[in-house]
PDB file of N, CA and C in Angstrom:
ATOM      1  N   UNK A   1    -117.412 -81.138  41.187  1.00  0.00           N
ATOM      2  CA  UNK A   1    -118.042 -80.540  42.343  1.00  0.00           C
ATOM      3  C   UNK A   1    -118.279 -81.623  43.384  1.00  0.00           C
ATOM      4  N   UNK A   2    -117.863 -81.239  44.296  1.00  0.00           N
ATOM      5  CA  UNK A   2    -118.135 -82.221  45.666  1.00  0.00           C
ATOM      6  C   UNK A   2    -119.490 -81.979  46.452  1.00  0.00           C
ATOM      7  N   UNK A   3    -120.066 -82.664  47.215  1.00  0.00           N
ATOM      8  CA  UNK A   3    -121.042 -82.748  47.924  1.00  0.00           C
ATOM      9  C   UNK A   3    -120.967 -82.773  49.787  1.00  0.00           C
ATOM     10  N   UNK A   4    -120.986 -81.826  50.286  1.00  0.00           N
ATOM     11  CA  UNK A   4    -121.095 -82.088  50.954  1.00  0.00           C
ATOM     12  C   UNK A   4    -122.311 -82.583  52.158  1.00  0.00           C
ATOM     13  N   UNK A   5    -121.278 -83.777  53.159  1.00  0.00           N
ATOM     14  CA  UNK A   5    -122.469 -84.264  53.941  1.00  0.00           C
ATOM     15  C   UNK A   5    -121.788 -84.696  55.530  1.00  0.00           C
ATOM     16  N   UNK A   6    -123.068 -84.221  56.272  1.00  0.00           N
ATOM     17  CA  UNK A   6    -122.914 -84.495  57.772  1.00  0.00           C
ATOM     18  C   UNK A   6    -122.687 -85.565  58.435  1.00  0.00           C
ATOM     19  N   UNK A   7    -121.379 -86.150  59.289  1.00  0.00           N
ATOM     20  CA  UNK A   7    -122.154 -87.359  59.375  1.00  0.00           C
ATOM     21  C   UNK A   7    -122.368 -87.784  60.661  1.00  0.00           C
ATOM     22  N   UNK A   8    -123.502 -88.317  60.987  1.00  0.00           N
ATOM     23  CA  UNK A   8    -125.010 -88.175  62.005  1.00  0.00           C
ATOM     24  C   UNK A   8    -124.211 -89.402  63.103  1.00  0.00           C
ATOM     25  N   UNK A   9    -124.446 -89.201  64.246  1.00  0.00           N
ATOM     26  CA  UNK A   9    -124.616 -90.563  65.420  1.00  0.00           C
ATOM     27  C   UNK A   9    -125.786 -90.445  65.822  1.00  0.00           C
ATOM     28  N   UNK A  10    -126.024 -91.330  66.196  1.00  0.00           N
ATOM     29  CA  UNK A  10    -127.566 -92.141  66.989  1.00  0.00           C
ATOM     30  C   UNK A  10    -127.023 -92.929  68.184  1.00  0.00           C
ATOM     31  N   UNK A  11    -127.314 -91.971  69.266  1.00  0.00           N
ATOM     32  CA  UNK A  11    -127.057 -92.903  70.351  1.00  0.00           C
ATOM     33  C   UNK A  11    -127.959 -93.861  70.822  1.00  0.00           C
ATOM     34  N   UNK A  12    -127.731 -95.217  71.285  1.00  0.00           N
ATOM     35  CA  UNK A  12    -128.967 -96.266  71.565  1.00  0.00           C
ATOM     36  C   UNK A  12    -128.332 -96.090  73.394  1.00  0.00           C
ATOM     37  N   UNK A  13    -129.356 -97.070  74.192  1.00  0.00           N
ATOM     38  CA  UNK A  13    -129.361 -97.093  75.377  1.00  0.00           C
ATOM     39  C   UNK A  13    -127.928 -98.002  75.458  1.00  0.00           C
ATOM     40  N   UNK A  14    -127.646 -99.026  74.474  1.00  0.00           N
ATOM     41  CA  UNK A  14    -126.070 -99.657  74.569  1.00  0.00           C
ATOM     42  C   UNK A  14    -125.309 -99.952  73.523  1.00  0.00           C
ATOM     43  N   UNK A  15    -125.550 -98.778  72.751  1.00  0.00           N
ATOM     44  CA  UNK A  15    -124.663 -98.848  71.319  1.00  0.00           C
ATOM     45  C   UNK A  15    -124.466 -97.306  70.825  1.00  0.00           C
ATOM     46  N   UNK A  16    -123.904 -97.176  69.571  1.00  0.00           N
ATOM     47  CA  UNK A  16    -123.686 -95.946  68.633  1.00  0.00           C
ATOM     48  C   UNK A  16    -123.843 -96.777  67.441  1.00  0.00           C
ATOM     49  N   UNK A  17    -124.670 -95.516  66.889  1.00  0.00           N
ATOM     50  CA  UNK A  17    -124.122 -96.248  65.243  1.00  0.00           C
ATOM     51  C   UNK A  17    -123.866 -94.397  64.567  1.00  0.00           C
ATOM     52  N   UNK A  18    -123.229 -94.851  63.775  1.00  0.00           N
ATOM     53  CA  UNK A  18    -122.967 -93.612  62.639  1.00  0.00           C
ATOM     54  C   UNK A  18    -123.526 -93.438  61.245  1.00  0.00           C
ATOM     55  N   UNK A  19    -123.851 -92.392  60.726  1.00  0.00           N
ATOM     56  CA  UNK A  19    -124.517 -92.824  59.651  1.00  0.00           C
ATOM     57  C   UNK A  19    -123.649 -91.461  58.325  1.00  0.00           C
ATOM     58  N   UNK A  20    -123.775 -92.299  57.244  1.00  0.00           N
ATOM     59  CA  UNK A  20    -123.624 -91.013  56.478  1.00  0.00           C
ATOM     60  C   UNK A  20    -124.241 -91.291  55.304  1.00  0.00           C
ATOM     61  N   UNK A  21    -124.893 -89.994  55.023  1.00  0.00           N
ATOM     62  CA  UNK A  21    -125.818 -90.384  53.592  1.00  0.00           C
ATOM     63  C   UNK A  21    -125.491 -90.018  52.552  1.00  0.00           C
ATOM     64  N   UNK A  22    -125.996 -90.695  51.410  1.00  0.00           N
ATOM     65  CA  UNK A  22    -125.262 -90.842  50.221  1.00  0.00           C
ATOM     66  C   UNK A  22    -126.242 -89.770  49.458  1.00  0.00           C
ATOM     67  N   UNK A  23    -125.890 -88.487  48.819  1.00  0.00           N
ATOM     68  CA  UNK A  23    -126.573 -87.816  48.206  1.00  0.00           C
ATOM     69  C   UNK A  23    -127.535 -88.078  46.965  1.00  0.00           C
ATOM     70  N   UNK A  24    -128.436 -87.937  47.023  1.00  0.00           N
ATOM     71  CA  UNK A  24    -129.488 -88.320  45.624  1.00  0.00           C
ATOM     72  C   UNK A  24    -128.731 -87.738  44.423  1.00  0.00           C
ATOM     73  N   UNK A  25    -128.003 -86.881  43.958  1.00  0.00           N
ATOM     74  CA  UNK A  25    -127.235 -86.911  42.821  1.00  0.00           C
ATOM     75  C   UNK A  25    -126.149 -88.009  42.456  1.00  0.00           C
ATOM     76  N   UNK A  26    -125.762 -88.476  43.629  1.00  0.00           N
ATOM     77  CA  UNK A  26    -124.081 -88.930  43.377  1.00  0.00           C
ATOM     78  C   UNK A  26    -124.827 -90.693  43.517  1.00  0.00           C
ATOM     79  N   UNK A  27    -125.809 -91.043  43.884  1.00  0.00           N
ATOM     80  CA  UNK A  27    -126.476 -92.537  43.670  1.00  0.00           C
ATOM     81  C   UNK A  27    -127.255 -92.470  42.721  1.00  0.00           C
ATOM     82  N   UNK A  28    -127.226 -91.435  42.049  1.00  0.00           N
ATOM     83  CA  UNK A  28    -128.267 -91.697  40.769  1.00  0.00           C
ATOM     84  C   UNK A  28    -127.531 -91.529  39.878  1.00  0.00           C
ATOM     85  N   UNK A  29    -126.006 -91.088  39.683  1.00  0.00           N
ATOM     86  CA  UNK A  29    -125.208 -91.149  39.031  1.00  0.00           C
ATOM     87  C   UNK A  29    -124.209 -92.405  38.965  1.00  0.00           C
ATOM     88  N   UNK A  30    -124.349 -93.349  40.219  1.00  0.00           N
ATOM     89  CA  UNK A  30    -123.430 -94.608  40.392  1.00  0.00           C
ATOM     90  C   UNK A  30    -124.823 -95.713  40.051  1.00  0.00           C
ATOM     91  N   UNK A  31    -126.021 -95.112  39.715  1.00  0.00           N
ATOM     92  CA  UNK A  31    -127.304 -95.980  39.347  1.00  0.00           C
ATOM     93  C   UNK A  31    -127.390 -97.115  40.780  1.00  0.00           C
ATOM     94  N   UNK A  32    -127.374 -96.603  42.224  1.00  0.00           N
ATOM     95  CA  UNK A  32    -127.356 -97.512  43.144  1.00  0.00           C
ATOM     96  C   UNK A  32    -128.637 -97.993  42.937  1.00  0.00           C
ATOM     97  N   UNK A  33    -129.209 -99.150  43.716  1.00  0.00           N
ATOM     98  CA  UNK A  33    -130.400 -99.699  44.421  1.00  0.00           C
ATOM     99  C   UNK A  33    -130.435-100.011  45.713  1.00  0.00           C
ATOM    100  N   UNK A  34    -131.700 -99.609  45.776  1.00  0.00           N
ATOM    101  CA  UNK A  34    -132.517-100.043  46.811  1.00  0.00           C
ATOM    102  C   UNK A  34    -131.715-101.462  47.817  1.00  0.00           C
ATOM    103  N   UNK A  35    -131.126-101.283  48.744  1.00  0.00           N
ATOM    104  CA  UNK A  35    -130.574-102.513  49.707  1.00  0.00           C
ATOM    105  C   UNK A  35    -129.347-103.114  48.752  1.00  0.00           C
ATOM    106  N   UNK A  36    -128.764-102.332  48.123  1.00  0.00           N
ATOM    107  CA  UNK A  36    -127.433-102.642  47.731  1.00  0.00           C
ATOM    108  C   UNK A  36    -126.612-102.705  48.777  1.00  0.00           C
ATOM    109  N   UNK A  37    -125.741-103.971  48.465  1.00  0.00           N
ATOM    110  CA  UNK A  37    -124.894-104.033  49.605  1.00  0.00           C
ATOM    111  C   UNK A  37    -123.327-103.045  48.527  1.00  0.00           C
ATOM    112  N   UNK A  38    -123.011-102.127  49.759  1.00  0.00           N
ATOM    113  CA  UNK A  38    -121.739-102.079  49.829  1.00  0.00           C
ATOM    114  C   UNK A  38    -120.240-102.538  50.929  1.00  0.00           C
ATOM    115  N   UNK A  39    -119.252-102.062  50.137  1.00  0.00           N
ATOM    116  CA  UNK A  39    -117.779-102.091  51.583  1.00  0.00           C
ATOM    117  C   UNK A  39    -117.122-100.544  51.413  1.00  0.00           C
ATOM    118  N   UNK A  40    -116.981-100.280  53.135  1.00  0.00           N
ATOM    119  CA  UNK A  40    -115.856 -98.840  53.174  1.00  0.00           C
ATOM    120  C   UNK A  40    -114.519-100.372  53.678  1.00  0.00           C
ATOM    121  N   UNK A  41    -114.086 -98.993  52.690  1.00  0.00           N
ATOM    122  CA  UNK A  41    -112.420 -99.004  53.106  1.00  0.00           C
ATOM    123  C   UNK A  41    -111.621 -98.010  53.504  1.00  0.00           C
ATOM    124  N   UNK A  42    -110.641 -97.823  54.924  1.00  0.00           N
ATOM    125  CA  UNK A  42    -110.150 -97.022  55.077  1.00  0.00           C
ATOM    126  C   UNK A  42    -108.850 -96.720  54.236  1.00  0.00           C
ATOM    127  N   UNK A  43    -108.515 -95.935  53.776  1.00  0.00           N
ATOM    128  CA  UNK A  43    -107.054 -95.905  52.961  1.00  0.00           C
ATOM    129  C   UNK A  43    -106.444 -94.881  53.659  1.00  0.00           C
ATOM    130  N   UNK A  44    -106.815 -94.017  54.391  1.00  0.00           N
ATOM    131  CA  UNK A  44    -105.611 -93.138  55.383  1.00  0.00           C
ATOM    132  C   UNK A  44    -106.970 -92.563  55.956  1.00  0.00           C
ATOM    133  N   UNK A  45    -106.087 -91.686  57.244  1.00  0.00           N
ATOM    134  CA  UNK A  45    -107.640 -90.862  57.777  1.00  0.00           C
ATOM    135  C   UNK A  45    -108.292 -89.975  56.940  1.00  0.00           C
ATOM    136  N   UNK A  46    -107.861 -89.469  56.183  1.00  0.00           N
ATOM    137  CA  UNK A  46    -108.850 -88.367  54.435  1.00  0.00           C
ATOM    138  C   UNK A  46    -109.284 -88.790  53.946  1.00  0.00           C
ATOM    139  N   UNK A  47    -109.349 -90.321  53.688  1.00  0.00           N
ATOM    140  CA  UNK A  47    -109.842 -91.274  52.234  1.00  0.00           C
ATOM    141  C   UNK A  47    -110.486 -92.362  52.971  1.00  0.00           C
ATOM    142  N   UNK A  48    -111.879 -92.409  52.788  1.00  0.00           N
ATOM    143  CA  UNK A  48    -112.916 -93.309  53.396  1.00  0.00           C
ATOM    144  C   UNK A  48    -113.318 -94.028  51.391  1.00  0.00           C
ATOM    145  N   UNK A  49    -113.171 -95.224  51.128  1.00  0.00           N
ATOM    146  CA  UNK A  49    -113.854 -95.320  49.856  1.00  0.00           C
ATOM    147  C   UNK A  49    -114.590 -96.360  49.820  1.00  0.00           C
ATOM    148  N   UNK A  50    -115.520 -96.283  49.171  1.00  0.00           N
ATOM    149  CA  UNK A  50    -116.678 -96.982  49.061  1.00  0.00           C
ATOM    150  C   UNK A  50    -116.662 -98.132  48.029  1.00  0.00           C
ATOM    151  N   UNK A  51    -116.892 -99.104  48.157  1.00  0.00           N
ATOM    152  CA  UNK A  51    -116.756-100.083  47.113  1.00  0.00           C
ATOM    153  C   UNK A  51    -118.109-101.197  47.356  1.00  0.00           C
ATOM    154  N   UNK A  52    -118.255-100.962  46.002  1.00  0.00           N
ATOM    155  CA  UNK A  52    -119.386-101.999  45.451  1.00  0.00           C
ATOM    156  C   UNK A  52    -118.822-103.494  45.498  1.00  0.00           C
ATOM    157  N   UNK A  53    -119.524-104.277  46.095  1.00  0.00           N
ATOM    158  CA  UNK A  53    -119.244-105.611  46.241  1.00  0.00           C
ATOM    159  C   UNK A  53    -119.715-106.494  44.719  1.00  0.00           C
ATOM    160  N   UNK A  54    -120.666-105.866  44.283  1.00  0.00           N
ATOM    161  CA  UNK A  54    -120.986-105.928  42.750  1.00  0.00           C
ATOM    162  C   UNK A  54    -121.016-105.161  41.926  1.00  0.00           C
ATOM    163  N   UNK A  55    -120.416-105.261  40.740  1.00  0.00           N
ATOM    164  CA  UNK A  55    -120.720-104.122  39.886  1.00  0.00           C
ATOM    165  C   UNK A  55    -121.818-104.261  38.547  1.00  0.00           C
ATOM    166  N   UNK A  56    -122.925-103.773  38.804  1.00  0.00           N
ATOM    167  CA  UNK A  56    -124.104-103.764  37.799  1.00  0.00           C
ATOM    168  C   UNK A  56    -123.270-103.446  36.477  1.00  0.00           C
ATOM    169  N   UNK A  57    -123.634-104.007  35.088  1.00  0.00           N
ATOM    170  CA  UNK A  57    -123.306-104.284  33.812  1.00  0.00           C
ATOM    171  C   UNK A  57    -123.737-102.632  33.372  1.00  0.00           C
ATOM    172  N   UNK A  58    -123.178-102.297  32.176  1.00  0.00           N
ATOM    173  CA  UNK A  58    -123.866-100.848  32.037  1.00  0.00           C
ATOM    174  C   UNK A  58    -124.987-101.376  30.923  1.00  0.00           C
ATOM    175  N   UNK A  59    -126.008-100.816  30.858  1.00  0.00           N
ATOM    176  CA  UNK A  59    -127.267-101.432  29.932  1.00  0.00           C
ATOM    177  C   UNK A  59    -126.775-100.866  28.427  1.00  0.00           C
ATOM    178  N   UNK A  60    -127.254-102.132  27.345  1.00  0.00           N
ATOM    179  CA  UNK A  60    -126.594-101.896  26.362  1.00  0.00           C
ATOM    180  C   UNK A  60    -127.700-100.913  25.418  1.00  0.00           C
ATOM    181  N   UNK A  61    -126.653-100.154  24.968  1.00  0.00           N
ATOM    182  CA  UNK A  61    -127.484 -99.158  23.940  1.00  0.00           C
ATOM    183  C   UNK A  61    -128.105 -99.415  23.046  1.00  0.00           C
ATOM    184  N   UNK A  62    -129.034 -99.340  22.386  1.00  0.00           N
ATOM    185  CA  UNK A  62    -130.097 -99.710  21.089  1.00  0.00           C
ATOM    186  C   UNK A  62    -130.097 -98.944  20.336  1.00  0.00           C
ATOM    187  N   UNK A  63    -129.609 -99.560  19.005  1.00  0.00           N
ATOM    188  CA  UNK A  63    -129.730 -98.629  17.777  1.00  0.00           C
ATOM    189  C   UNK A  63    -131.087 -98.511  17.268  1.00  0.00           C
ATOM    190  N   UNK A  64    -131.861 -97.452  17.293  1.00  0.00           N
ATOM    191  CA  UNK A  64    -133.053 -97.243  16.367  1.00  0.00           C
ATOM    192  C   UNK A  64    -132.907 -97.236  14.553  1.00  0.00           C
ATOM    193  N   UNK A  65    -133.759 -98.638  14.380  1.00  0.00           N
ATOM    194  CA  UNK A  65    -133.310 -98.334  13.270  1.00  0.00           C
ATOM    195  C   UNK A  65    -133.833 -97.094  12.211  1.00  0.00           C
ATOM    196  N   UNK A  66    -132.889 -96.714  11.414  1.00  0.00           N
ATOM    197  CA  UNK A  66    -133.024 -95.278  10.334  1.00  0.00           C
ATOM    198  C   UNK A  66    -134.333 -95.398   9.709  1.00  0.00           C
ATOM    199  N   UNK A  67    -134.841 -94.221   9.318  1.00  0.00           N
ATOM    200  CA  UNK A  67    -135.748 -94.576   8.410  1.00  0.00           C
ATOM    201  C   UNK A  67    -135.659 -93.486   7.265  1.00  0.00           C
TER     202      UNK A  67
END
């Protein structure tokens, strides 16, 4: 399932910026943080992709031990 999202300009008195937001499902599923840096990359005009400049370790699982 895809998500869709709007994506916003902000005009300043001598700039634009664009914004697009990253849905609270789909960053809590890539486990983002707070002031993570990312990079877009364009790969054709359909394909905007997002890439992590770091990739967080996945946390290691703990066996409880049996009893």
């Amino acid at each position: 399932m895809g998500y869709p999202t709007k994506v916003q300009l902000i005009c300043r008195k001598e700039s634009q910026q664009w914004y697009i937001n990253l849905p609270k499902p789909v960053a809590d599923a890539m486990d983002f943080v707070k002031g993570e840096v990312v990079e877009w990359t364009i790969e054709d005009r359909q394909h905007l992709v997002l890439k992590r400049r770091v990739v967080p370790s996945l946390p290691v699982a703990r066996k409880r031990p049996s009893r």
